[in-house]
N, C-alpha and C. Protein backbone atom coordinates (compact mmCIF):
# COMPACT_ATOMS: atom_id res chain seq x y z
N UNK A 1 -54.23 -99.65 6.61
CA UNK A 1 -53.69 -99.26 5.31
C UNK A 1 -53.97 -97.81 5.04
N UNK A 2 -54.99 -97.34 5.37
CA UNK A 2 -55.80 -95.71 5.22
C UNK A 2 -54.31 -94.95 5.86
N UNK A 3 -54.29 -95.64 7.04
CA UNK A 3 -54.11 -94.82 7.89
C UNK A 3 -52.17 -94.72 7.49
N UNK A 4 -51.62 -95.58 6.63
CA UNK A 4 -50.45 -95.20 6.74
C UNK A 4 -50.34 -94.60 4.95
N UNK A 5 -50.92 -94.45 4.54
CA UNK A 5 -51.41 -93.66 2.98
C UNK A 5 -51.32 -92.20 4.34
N UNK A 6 -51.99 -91.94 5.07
CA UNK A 6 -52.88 -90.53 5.47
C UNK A 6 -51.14 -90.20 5.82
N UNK A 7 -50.24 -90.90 6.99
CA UNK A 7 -49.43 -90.77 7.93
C UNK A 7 -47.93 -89.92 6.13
N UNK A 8 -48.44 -90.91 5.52
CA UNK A 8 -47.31 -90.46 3.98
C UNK A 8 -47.48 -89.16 3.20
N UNK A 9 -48.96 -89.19 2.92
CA UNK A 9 -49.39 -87.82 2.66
C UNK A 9 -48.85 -86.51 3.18
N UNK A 10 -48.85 -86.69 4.71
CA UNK A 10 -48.52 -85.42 5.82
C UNK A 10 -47.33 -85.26 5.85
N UNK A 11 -46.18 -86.39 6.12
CA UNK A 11 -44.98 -86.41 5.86
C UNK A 11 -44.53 -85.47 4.50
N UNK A 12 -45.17 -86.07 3.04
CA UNK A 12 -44.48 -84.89 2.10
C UNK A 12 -44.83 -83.60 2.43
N UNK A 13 -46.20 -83.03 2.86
CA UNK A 13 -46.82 -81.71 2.86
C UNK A 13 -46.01 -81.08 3.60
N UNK A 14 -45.24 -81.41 4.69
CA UNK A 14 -44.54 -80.84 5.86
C UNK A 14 -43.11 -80.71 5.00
N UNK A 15 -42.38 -81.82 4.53
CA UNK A 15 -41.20 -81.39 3.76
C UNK A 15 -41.13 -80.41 2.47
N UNK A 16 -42.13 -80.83 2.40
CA UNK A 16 -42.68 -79.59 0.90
C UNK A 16 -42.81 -78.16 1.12
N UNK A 17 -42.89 -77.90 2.63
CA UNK A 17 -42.83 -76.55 3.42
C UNK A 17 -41.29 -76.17 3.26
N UNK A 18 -40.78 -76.93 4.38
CA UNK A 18 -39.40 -76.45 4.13
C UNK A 18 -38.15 -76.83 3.58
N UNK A 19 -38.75 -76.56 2.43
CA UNK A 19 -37.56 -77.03 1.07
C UNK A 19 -37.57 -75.82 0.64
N UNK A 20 -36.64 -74.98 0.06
CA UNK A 20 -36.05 -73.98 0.00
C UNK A 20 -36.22 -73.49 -1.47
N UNK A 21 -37.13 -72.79 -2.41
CA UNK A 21 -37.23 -73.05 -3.14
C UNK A 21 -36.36 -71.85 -4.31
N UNK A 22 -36.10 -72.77 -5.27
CA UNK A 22 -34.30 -72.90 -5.87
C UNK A 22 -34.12 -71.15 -6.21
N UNK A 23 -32.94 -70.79 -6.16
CA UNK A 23 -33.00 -69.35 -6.43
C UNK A 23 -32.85 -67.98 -5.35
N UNK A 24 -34.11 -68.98 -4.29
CA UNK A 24 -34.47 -67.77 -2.90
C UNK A 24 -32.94 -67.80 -2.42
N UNK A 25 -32.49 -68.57 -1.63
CA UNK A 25 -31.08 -68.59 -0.64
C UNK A 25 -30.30 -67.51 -1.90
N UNK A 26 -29.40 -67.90 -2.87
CA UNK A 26 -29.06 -66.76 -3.58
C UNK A 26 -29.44 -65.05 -3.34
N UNK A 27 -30.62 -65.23 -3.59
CA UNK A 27 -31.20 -64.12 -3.78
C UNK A 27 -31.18 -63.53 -2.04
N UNK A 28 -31.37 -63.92 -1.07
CA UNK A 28 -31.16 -63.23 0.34
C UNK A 28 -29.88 -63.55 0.39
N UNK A 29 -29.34 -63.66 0.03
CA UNK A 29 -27.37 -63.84 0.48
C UNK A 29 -27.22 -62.50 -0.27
N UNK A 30 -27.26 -62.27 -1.72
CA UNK A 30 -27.19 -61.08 -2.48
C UNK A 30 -27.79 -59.78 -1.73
N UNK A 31 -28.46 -59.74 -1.03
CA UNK A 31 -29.72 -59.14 -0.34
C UNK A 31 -28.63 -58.26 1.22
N UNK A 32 -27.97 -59.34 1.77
CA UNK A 32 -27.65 -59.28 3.12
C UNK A 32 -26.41 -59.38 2.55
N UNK A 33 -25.77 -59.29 2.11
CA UNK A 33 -24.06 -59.61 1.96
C UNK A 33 -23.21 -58.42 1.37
N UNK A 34 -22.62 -57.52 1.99
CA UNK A 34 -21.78 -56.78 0.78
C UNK A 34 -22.47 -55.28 0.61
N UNK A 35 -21.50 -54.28 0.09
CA UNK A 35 -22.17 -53.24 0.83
C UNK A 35 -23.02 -52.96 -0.55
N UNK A 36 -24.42 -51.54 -0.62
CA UNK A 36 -24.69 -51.34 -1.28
C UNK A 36 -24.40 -50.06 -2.16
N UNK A 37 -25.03 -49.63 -3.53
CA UNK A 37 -24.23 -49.09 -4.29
C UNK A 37 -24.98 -47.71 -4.38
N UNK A 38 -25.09 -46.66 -4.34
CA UNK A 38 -25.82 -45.79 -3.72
C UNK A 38 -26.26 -45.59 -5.27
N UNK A 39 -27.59 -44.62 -5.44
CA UNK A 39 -28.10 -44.59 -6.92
C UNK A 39 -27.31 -42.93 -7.54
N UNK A 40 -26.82 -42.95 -8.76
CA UNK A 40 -25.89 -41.77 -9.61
C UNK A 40 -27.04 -40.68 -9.91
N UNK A 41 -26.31 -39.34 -9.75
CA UNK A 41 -27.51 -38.10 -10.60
C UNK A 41 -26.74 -37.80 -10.92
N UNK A 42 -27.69 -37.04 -12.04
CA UNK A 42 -26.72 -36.24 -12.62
C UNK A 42 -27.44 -34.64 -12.71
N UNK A 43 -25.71 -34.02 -12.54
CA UNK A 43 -26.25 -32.53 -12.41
C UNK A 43 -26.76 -31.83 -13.31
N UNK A 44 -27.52 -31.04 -12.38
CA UNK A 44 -28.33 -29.76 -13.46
C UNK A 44 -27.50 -28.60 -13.73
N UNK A 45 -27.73 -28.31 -15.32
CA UNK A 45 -27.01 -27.81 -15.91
C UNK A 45 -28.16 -25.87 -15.99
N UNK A 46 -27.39 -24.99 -15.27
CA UNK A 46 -28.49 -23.82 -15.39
C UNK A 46 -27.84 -22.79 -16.07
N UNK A 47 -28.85 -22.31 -16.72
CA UNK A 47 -28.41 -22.03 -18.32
C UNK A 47 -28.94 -20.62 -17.72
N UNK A 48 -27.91 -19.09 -18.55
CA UNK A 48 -27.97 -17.73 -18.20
C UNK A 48 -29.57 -17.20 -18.36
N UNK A 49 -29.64 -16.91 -17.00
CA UNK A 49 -31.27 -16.75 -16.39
C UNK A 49 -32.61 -17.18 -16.47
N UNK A 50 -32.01 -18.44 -15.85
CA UNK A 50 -32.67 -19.44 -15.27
C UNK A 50 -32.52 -20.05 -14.20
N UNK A 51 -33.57 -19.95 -13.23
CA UNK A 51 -33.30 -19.16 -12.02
C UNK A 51 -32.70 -20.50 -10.94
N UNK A 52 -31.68 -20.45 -10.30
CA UNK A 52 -30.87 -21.32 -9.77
C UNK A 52 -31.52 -22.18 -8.08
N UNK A 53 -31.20 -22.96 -8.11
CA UNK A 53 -32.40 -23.71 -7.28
C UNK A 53 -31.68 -23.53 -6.11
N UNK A 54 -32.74 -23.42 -5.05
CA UNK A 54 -32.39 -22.67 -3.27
C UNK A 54 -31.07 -23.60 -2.56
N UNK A 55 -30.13 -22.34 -2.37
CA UNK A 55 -28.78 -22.79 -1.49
C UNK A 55 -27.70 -23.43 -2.74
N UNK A 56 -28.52 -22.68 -3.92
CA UNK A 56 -26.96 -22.95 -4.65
C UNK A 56 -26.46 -21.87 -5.09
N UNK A 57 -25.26 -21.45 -5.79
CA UNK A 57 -24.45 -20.95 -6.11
C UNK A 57 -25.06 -19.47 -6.55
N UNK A 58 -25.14 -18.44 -6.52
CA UNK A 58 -25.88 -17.46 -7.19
C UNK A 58 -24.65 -17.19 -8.55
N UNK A 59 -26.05 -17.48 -9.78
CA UNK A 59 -24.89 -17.04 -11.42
C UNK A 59 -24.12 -16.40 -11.56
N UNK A 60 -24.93 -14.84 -10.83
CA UNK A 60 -23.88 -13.40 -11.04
C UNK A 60 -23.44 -12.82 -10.12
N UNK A 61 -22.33 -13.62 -9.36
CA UNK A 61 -21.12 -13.61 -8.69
C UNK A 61 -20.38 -13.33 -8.60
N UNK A 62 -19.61 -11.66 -8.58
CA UNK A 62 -18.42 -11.45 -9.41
C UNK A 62 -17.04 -12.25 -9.14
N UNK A 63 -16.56 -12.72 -10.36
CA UNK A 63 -14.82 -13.03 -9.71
C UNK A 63 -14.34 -12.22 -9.28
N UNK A 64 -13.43 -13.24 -8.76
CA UNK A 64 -12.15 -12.88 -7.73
C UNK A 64 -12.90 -12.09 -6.66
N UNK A 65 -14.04 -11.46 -6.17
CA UNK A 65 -14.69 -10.99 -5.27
C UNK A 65 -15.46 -12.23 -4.69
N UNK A 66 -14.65 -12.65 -3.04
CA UNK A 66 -15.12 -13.33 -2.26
C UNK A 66 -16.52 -13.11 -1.86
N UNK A 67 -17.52 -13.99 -1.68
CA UNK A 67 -18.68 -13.41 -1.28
C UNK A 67 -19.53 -12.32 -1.94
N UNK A 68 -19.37 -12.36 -2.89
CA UNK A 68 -19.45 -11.24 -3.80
C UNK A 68 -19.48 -9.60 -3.60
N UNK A 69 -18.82 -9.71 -2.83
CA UNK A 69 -17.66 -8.39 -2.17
C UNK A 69 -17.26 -7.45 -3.21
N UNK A 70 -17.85 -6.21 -3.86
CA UNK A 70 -17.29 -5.66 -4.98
C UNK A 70 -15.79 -5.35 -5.14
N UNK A 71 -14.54 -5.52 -6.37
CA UNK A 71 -13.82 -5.00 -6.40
C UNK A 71 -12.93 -3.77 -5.92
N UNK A 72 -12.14 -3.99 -4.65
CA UNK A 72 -11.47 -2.46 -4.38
C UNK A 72 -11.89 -2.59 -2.71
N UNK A 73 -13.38 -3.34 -2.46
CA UNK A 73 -13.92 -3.03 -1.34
C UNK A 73 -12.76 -3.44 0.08
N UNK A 74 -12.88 -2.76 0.99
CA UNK A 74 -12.69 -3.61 2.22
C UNK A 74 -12.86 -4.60 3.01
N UNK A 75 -12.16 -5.23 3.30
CA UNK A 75 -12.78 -7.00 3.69
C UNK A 75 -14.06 -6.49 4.70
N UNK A 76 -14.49 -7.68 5.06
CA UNK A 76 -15.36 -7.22 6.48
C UNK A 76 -14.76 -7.61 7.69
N UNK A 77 -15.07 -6.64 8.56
CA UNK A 77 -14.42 -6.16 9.61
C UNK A 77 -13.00 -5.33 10.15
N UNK A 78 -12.41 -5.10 8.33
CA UNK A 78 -11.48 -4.31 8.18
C UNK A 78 -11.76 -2.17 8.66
N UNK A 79 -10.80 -1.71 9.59
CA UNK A 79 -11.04 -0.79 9.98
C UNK A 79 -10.90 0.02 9.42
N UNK A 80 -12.37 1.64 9.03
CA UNK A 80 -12.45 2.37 7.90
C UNK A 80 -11.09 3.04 7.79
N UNK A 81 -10.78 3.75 6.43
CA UNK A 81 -9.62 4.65 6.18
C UNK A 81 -10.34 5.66 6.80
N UNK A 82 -9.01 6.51 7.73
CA UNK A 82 -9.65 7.89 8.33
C UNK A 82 -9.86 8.93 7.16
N UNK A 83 -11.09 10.05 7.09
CA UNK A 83 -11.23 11.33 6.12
C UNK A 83 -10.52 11.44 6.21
N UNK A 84 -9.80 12.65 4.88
CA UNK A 84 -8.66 13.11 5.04
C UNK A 84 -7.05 12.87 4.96
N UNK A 85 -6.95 11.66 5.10
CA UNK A 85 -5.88 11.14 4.68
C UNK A 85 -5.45 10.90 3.20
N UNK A 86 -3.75 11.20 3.20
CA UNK A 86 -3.54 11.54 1.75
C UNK A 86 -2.32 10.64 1.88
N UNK A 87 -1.84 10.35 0.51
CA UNK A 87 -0.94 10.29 0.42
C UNK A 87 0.39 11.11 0.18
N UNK A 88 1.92 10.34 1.18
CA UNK A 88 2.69 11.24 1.20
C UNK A 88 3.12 11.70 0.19
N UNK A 89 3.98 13.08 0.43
CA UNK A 89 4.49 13.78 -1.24
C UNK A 89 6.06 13.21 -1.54
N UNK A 90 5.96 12.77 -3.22
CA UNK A 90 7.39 12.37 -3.28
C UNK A 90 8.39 13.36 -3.20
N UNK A 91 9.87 13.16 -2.62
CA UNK A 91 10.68 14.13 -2.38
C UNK A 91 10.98 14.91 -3.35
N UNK A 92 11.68 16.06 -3.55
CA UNK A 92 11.58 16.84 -4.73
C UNK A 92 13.17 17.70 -4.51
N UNK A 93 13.65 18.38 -5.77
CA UNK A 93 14.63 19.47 -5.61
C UNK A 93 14.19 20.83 -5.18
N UNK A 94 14.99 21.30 -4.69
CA UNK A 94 14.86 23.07 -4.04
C UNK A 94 15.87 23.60 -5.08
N UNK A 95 15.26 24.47 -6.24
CA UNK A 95 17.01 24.89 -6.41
C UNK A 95 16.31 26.18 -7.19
N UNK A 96 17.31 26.92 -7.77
CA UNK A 96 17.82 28.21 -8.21
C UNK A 96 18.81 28.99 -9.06
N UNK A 97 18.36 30.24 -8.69
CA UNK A 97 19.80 31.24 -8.50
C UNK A 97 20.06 32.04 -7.56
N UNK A 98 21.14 31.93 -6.98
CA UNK A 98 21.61 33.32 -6.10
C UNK A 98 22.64 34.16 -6.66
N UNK A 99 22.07 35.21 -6.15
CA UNK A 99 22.09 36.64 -6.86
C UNK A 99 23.27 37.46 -5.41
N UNK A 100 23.76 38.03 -5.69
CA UNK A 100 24.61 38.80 -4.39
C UNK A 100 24.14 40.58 -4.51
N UNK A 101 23.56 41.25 -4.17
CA UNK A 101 23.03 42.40 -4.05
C UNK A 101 24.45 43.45 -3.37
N UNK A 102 24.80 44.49 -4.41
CA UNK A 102 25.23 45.87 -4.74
C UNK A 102 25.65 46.05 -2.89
N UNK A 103 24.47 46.41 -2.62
CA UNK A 103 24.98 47.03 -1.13
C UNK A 103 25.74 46.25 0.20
N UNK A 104 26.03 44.66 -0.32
CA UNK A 104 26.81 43.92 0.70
C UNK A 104 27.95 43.24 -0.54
N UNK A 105 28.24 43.60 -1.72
CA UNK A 105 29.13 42.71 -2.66
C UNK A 105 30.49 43.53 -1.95
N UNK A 106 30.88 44.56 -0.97
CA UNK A 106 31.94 44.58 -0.88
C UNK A 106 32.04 44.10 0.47
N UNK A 107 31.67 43.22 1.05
CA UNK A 107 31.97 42.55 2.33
C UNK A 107 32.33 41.34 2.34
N UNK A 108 31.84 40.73 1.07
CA UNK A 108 32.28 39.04 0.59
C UNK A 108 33.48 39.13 0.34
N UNK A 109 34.51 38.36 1.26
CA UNK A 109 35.69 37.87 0.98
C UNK A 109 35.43 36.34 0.81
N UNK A 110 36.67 35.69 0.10
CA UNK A 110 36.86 34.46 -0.45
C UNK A 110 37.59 34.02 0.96
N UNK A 111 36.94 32.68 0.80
CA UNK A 111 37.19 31.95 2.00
C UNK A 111 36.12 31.66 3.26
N UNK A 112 35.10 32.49 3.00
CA UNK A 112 33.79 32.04 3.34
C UNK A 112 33.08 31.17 3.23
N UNK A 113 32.02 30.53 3.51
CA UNK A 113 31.54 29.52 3.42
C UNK A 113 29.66 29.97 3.11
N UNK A 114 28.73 29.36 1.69
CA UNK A 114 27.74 29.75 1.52
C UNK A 114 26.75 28.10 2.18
N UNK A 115 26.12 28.55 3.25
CA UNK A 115 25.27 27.54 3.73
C UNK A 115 24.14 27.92 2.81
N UNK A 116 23.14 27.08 2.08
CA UNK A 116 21.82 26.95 1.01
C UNK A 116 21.26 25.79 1.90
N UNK A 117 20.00 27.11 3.11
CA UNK A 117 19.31 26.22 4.25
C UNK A 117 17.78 25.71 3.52
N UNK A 118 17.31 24.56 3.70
CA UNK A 118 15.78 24.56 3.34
C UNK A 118 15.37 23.97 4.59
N UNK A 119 14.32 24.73 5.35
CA UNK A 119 13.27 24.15 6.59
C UNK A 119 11.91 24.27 5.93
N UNK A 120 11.52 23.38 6.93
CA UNK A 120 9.81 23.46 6.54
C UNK A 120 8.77 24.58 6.83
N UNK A 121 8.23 24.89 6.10
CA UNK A 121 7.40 26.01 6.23
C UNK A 121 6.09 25.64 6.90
N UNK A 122 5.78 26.77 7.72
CA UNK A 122 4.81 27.01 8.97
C UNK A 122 4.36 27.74 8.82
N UNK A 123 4.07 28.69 7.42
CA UNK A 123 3.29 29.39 7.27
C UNK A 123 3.18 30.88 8.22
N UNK A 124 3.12 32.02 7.46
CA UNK A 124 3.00 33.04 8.07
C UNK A 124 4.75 33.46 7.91
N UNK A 125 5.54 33.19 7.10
CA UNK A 125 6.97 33.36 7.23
C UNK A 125 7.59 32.73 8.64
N UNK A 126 6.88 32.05 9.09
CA UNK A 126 7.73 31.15 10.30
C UNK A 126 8.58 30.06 9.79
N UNK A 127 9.58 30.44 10.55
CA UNK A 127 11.19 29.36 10.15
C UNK A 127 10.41 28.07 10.65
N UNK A 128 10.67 26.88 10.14
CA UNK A 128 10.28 25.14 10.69
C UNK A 128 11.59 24.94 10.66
N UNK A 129 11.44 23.67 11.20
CA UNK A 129 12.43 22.65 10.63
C UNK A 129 13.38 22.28 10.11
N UNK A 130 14.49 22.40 10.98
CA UNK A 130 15.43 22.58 9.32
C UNK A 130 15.49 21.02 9.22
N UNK A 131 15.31 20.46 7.56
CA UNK A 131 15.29 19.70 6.42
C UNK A 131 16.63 19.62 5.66
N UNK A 132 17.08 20.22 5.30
CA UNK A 132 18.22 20.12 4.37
C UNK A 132 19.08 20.90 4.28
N UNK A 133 20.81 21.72 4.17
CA UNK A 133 21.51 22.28 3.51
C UNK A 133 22.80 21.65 3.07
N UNK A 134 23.04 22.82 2.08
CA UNK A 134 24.16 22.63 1.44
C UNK A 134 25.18 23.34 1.79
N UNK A 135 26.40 22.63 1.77
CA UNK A 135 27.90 24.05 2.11
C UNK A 135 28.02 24.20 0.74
N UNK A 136 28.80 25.55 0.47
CA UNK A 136 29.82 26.10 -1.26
C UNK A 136 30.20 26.87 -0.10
N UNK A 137 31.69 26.67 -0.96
CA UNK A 137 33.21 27.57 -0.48
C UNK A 137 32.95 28.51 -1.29
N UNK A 138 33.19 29.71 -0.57
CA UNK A 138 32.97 31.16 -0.84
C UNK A 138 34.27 31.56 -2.00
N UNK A 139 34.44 31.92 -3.08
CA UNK A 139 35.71 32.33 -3.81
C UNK A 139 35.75 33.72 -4.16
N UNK A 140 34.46 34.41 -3.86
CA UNK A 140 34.94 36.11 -3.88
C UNK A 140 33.28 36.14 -4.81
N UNK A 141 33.09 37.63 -4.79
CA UNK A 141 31.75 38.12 -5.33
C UNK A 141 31.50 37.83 -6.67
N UNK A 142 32.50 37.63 -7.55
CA UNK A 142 32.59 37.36 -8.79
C UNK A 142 31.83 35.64 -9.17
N UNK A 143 31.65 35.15 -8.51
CA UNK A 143 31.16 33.28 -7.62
C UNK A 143 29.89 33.80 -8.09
N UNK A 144 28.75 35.26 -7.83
CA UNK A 144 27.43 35.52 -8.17
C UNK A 144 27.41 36.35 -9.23
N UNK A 145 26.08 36.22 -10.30
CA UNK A 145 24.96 34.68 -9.47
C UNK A 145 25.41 33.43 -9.60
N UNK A 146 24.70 32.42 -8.86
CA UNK A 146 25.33 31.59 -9.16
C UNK A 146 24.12 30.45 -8.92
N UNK A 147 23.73 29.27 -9.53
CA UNK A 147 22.85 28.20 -9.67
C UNK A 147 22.78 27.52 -8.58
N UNK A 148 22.23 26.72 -8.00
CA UNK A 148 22.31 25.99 -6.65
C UNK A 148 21.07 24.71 -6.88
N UNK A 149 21.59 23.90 -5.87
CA UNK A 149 20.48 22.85 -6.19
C UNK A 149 20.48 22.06 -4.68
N UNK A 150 19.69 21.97 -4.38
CA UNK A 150 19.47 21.04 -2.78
C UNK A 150 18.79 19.87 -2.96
N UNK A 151 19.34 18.75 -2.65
CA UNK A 151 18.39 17.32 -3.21
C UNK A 151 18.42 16.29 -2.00
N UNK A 152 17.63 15.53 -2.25
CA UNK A 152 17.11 14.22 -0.77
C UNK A 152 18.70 13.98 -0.73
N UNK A 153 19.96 13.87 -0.66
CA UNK A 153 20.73 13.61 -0.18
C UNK A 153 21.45 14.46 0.42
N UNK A 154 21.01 15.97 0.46
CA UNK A 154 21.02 17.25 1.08
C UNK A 154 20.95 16.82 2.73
N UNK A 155 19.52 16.16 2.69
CA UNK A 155 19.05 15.68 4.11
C UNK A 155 19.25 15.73 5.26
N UNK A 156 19.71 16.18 6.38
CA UNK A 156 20.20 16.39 7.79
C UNK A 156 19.69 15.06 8.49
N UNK A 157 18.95 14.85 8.48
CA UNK A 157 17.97 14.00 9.36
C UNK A 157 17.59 12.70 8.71
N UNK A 158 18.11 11.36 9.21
CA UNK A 158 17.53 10.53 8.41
C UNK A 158 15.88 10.32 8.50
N UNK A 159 15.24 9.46 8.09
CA UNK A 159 13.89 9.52 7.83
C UNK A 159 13.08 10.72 7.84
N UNK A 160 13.96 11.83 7.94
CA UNK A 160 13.23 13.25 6.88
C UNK A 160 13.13 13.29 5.51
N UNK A 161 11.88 13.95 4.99
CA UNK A 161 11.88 13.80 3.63
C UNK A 161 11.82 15.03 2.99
N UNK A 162 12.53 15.50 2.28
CA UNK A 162 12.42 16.65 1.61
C UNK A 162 11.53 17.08 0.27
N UNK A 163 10.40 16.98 1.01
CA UNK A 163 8.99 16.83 0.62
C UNK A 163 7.92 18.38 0.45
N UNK A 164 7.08 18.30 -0.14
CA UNK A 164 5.99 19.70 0.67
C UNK A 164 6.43 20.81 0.52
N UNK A 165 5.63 21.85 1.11
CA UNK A 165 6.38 23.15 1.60
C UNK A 165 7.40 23.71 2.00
N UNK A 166 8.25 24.08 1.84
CA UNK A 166 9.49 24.31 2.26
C UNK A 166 9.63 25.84 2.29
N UNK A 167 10.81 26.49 2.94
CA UNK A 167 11.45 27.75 2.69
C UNK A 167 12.73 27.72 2.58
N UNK A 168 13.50 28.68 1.61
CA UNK A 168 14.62 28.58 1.40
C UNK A 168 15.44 29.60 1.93
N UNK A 169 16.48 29.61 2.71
CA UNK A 169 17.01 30.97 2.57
C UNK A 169 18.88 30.69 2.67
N UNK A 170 19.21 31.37 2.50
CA UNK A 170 20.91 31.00 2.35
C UNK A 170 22.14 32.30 3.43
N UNK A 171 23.29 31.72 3.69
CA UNK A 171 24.04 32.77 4.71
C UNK A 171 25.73 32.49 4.54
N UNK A 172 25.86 33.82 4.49
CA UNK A 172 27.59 33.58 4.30
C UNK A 172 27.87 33.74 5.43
N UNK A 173 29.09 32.73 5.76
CA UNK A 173 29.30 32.65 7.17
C UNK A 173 31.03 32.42 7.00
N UNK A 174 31.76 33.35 7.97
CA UNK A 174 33.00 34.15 7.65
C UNK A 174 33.38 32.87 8.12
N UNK A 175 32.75 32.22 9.53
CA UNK A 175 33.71 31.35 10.29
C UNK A 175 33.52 30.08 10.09
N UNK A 176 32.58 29.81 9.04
CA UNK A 176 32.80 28.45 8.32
C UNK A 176 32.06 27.39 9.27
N UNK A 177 31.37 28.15 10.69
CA UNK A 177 30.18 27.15 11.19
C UNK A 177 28.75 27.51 11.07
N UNK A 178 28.63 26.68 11.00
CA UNK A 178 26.85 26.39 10.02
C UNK A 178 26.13 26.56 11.55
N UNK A 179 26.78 26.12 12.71
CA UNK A 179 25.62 26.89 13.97
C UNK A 179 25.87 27.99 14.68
N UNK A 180 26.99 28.53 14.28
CA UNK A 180 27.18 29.78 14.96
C UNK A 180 26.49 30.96 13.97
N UNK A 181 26.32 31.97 14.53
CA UNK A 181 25.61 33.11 13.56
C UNK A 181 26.15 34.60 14.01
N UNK A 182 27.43 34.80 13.43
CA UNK A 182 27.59 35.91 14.16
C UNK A 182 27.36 37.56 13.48
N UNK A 183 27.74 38.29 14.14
CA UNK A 183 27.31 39.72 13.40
C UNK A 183 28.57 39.96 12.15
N UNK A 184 27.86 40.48 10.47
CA UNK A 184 28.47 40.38 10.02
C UNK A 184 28.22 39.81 8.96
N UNK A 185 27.58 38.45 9.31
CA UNK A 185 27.49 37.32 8.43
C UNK A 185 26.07 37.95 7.68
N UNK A 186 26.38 37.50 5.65
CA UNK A 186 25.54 37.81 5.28
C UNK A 186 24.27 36.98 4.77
N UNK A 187 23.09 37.43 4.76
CA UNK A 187 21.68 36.51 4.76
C UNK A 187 21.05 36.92 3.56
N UNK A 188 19.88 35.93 2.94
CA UNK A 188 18.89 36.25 2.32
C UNK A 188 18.09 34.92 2.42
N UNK A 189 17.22 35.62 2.04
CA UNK A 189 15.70 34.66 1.80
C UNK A 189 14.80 34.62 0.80
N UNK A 190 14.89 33.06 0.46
CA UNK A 190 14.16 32.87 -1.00
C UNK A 190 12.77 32.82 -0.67
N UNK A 191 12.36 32.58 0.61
CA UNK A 191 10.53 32.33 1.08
C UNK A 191 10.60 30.99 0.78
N UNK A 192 8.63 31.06 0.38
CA UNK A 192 8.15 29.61 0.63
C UNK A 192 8.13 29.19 -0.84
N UNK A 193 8.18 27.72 -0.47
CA UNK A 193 7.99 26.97 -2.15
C UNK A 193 7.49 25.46 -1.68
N UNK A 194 7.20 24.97 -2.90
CA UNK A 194 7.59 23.57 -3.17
C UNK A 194 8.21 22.68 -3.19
N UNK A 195 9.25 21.75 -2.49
CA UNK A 195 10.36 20.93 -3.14
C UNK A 195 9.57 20.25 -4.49
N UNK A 196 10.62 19.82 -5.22
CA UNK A 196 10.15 20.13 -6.59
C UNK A 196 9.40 20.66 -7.41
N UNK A 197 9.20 22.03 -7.20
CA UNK A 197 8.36 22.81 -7.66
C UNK A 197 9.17 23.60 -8.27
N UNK A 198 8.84 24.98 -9.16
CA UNK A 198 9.56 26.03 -10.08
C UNK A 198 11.19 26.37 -9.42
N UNK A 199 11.81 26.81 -9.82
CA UNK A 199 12.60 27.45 -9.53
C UNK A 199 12.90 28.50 -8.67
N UNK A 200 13.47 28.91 -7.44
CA UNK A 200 13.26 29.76 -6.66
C UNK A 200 14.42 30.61 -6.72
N UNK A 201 14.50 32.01 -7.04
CA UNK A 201 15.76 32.64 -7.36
C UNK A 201 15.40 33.85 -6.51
N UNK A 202 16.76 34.01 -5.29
CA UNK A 202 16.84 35.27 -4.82
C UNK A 202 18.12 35.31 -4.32
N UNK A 203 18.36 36.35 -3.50
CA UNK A 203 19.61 37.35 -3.53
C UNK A 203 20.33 37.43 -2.12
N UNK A 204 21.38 37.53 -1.63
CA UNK A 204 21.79 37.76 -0.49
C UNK A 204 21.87 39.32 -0.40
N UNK A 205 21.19 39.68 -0.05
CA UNK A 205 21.38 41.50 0.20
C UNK A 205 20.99 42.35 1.75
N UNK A 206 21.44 41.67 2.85
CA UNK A 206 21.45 42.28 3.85
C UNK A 206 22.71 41.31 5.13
N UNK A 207 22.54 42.60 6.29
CA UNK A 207 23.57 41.43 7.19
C UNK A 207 23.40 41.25 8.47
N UNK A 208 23.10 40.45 9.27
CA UNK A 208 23.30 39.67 10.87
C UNK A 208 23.63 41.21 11.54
């Protein structure tokens, strides 16, 4: 009789182990099942100079300057502007009066042709470049003085600019070609100037 009391006893103690007690299974299913929810912060708010915590944002940053790259600057690795460099000059007028001088007014006949040359000046009275002229039909000495004007559509040369320094000088030419130069034909010279600069007024008074 002891002995099957003892054999009953052991029997519950052993089931009493593994009985599951109410709640646990839930609670490891919740545990192991399903993904988890990561924990929320919230950001710090840094208030004007107060000093910003390492690898964040620096406060005084200028806009629109990447990297805080000052305004105007050159990117990096952009190649320097060379010294010296300017910007080009906008084109300008050459103009005047021409004047016909006493000691050649009786050689101008009508039917001539007045070339108004502008080349670039080289300094030292050296002829450059020729830049621009104008033709006028010659109508007799009574024609001087007379106003003149040479402008970017003057131009000889495309992508020349009638710009800078210049010299002016002008030629009556009997035979009406602008590259022939023969003896006869009468000249003057206004010198050096400006395109769009003052007014340049001079005289035809000598001859080829």
């Amino acid at each position: 009789m002891r002995t099957m009391i003892a054999i009953a006893i052991a029997t519950s103690a052993l089931l009493g182990c593994q009985k599951t007690e109410p709640g646990a299974a839930t609670a490891a299913a919740k545990t192991t099942s399903g993904p988890t929810t990561a924990p929320t912060r919230t950001a710090k708010v840094i208030n004007p100079g107060e000093a910003a915590a390492p690898g964040s944002q620096p406060a005084n940053q200028p806009s629109g300057a990447p990297g805080g790259q000052p305004p105007g600057a050159l990117p990096p690795g952009h190649p320097p502007t060379p010294e010296g460099e300017t910007t080009p000059m906008a084109p300008g007028n050459v103009r005047g009066t021409i004047a016909l001088a006493d000691a050649v007014r009786g050689d101008l006949k009508a039917g001539a042709v007045l070339f108004i040359i502008v080349r670039r000046d080289e300094g030292d009275a050296k002829r450059g470049m020729l830049i621009a002229a104008k033709k006028v039909p010659v109508t007799g000495p009574d024609q001087f003085p007379m106003a003149y004007e040479v402008t970017p559509s003057d131009v000889m040369m495309q992508g020349t600019s009638l710009a800078g320094p210049v010299r002016v000088e002008a030629r009556v030419d009997f035979d009406g070609d602008a590259i022939s130069k023969n003896p006869g034909d009468l000249i003057g010279d206004g010198g050096a100037t400006t395109a769009g600069g003052a007014p340049v007024d001079f005289a035809i008074n000598s001859r080829l």
